[in-house]
N, C-alpha and C. Protein backbone atom coordinates (compact mmCIF):
# COMPACT_ATOMS: atom_id res chain seq x y z
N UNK A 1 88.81 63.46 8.64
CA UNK A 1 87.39 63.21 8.57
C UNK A 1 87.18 61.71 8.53
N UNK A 2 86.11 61.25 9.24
CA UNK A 2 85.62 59.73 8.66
C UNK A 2 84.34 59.70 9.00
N UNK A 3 83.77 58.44 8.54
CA UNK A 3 82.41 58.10 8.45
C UNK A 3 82.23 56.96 9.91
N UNK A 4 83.43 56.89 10.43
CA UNK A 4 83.29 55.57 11.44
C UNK A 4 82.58 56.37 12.86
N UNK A 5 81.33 56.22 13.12
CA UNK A 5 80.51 56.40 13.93
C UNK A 5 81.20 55.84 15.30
N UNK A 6 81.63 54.89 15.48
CA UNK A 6 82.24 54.39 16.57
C UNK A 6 83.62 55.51 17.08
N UNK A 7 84.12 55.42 16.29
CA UNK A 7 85.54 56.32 16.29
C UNK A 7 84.76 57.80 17.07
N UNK A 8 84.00 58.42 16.46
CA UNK A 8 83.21 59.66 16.66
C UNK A 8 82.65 59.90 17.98
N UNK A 9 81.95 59.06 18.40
CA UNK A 9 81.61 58.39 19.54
C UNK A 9 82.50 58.24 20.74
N UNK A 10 83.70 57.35 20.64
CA UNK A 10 84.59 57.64 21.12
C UNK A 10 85.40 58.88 21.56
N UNK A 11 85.50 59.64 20.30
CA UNK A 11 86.40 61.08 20.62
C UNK A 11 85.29 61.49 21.41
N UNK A 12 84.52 61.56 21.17
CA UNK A 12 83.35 62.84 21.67
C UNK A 12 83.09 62.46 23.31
N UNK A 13 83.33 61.31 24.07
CA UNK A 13 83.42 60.61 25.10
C UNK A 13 84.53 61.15 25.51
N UNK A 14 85.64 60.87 25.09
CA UNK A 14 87.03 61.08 25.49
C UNK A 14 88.65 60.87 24.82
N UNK A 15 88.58 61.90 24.16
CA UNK A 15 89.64 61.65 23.18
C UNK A 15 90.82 60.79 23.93
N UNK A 16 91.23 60.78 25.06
CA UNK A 16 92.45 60.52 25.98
C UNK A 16 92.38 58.77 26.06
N UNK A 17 90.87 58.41 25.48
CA UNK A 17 90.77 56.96 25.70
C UNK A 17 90.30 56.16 24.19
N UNK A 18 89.96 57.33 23.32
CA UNK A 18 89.79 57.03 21.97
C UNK A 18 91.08 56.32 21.32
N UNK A 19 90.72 54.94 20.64
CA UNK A 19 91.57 54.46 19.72
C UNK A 19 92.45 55.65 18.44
N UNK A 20 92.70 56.87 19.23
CA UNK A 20 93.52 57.27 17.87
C UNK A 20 94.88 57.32 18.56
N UNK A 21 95.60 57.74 16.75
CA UNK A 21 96.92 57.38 17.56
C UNK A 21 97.91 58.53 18.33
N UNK A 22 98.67 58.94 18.39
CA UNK A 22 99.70 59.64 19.35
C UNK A 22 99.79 61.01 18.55
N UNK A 23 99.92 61.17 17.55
CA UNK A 23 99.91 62.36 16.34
C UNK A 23 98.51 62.95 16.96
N UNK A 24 97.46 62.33 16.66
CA UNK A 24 96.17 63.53 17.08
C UNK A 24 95.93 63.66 18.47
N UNK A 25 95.97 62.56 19.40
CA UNK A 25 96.34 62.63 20.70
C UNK A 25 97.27 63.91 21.60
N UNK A 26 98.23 64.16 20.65
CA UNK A 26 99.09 65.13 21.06
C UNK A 26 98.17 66.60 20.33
N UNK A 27 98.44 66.28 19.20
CA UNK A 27 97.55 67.76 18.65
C UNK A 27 95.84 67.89 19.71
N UNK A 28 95.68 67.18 19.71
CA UNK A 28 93.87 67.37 20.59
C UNK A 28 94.54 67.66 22.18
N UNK A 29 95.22 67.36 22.29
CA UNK A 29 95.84 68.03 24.32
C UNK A 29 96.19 69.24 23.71
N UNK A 30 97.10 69.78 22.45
CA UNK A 30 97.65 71.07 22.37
C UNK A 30 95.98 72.01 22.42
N UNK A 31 95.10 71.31 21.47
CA UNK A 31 93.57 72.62 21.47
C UNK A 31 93.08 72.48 22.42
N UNK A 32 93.54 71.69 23.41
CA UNK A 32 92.80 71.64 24.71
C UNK A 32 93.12 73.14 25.49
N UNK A 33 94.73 72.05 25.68
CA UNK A 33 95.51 74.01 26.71
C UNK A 33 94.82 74.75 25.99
N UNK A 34 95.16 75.34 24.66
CA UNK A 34 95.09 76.89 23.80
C UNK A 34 93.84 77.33 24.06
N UNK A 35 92.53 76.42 24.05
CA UNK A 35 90.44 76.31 24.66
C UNK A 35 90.78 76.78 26.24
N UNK A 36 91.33 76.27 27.28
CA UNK A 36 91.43 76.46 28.53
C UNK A 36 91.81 77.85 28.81
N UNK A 37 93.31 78.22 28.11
CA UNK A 37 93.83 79.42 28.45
C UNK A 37 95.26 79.43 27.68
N UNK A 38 94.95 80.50 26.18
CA UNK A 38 96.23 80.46 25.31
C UNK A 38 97.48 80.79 26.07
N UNK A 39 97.23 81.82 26.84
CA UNK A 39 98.43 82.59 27.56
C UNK A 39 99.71 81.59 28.45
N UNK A 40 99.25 80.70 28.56
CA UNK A 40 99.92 79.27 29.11
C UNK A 40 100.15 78.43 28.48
N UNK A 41 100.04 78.53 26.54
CA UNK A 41 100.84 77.93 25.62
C UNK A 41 102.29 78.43 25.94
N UNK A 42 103.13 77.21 25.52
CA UNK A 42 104.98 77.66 25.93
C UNK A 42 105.34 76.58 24.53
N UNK A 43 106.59 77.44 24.21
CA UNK A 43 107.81 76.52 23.75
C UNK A 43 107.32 74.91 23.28
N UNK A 44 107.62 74.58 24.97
CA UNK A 44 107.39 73.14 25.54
C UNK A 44 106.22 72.68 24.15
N UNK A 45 104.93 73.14 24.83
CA UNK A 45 103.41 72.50 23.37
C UNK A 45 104.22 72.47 21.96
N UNK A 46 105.05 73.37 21.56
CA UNK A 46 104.96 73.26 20.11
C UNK A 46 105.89 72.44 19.74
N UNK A 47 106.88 72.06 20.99
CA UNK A 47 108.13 71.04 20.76
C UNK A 47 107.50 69.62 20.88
N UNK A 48 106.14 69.54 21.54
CA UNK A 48 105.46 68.04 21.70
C UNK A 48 104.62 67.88 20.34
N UNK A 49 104.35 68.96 19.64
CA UNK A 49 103.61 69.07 18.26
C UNK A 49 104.94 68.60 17.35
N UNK A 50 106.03 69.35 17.25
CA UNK A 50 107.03 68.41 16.61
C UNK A 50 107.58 67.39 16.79
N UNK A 51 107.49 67.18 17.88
CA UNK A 51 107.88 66.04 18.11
C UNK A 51 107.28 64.69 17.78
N UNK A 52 105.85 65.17 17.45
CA UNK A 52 104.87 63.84 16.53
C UNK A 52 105.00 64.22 14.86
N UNK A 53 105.93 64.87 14.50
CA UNK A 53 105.88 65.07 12.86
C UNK A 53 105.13 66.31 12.55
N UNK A 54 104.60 67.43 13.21
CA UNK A 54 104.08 68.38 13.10
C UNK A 54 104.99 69.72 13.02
N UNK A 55 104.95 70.67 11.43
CA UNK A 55 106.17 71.30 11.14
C UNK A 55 105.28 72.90 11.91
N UNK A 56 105.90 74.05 11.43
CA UNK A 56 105.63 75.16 11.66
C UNK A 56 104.21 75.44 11.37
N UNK A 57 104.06 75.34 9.80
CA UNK A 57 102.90 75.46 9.32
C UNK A 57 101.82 74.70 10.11
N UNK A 58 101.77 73.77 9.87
CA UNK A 58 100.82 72.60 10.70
C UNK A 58 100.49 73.21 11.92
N UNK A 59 101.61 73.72 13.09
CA UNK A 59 101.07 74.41 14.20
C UNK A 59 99.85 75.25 14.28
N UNK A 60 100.74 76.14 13.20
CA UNK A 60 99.80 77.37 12.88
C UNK A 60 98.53 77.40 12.53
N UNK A 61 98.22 76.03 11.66
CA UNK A 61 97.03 75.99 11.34
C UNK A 61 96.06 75.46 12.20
N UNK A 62 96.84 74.21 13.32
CA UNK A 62 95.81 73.82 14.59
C UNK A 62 95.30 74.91 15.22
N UNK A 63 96.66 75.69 15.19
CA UNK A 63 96.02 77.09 16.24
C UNK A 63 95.22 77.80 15.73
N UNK A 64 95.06 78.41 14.61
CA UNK A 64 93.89 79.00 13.57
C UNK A 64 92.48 78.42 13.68
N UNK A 65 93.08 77.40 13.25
CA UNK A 65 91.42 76.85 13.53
C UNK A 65 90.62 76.25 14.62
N UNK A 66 91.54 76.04 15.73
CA UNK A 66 90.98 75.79 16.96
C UNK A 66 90.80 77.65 18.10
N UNK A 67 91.01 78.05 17.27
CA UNK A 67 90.97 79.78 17.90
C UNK A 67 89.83 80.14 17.63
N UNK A 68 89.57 80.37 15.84
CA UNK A 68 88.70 80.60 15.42
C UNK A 68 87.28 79.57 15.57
N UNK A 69 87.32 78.40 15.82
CA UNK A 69 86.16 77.76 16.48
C UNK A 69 85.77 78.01 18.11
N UNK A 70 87.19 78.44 18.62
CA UNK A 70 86.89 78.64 20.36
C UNK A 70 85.93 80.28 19.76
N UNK A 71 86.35 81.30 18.99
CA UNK A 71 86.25 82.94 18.57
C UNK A 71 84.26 82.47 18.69
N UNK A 72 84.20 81.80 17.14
CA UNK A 72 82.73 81.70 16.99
C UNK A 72 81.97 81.26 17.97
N UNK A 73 82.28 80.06 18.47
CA UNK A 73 81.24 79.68 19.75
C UNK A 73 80.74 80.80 20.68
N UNK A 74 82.15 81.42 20.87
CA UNK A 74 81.89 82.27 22.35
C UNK A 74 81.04 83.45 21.56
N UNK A 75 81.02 83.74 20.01
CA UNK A 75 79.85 84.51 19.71
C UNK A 75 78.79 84.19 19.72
N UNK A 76 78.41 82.86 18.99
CA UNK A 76 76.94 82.19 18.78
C UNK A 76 76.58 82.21 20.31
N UNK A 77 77.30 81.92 21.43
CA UNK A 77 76.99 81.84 23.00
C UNK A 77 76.47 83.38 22.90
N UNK A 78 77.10 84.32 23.17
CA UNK A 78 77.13 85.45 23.51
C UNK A 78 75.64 86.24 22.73
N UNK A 79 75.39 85.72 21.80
CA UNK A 79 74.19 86.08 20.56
C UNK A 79 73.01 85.15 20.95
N UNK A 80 73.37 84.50 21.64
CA UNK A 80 71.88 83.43 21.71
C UNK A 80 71.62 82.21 20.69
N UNK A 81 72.66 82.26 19.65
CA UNK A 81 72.76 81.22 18.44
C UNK A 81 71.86 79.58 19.07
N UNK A 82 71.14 79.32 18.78
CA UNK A 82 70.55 78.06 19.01
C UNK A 82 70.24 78.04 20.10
N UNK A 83 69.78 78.86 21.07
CA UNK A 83 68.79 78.28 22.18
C UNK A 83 67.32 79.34 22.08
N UNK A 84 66.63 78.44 22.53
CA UNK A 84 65.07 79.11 22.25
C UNK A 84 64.73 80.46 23.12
């Protein structure tokens, strides 16, 4: 979490060009694939997640919670959640 508006700004533009460093860089490409199409997660993603210091657990939990935010959207979409 942070308060740096600039930083925010940035990700939300383009994480791939955002000043962060290689650790979330790598984790934000892994919720990318898993958002696009889980079935084409491999091996390979979770060996580039360890490979920045990211253990079992840690996986598990990107994937949890980037599932369950892809899960809700596609309900609030599907329900009409916020459009008039």
């Amino acid at each position: 979490m942070t308060l740096d508006e600039t930083l925010v700004d940035a990700i939300r533009r383009d994480y791939r060009t955002a000043p962060i460093d290689e650790r979330d860089r790598v984790m934000l490409d892994f919720v990318v694939d898993l958002t696009r199409d889980a079935t084409r997660i491999t091996r390979a993603h979770h060996d580039r997640l360890r490979a920045v210091g990211f253990d079992d657990r840690s996986i598990l939990q990107i994937t949890l919670i980037a599932a369950w935010f892809n899960y809700i959207n596609r309900v609030a979409d599907a329900l009409g959640v916020g459009r008039p």
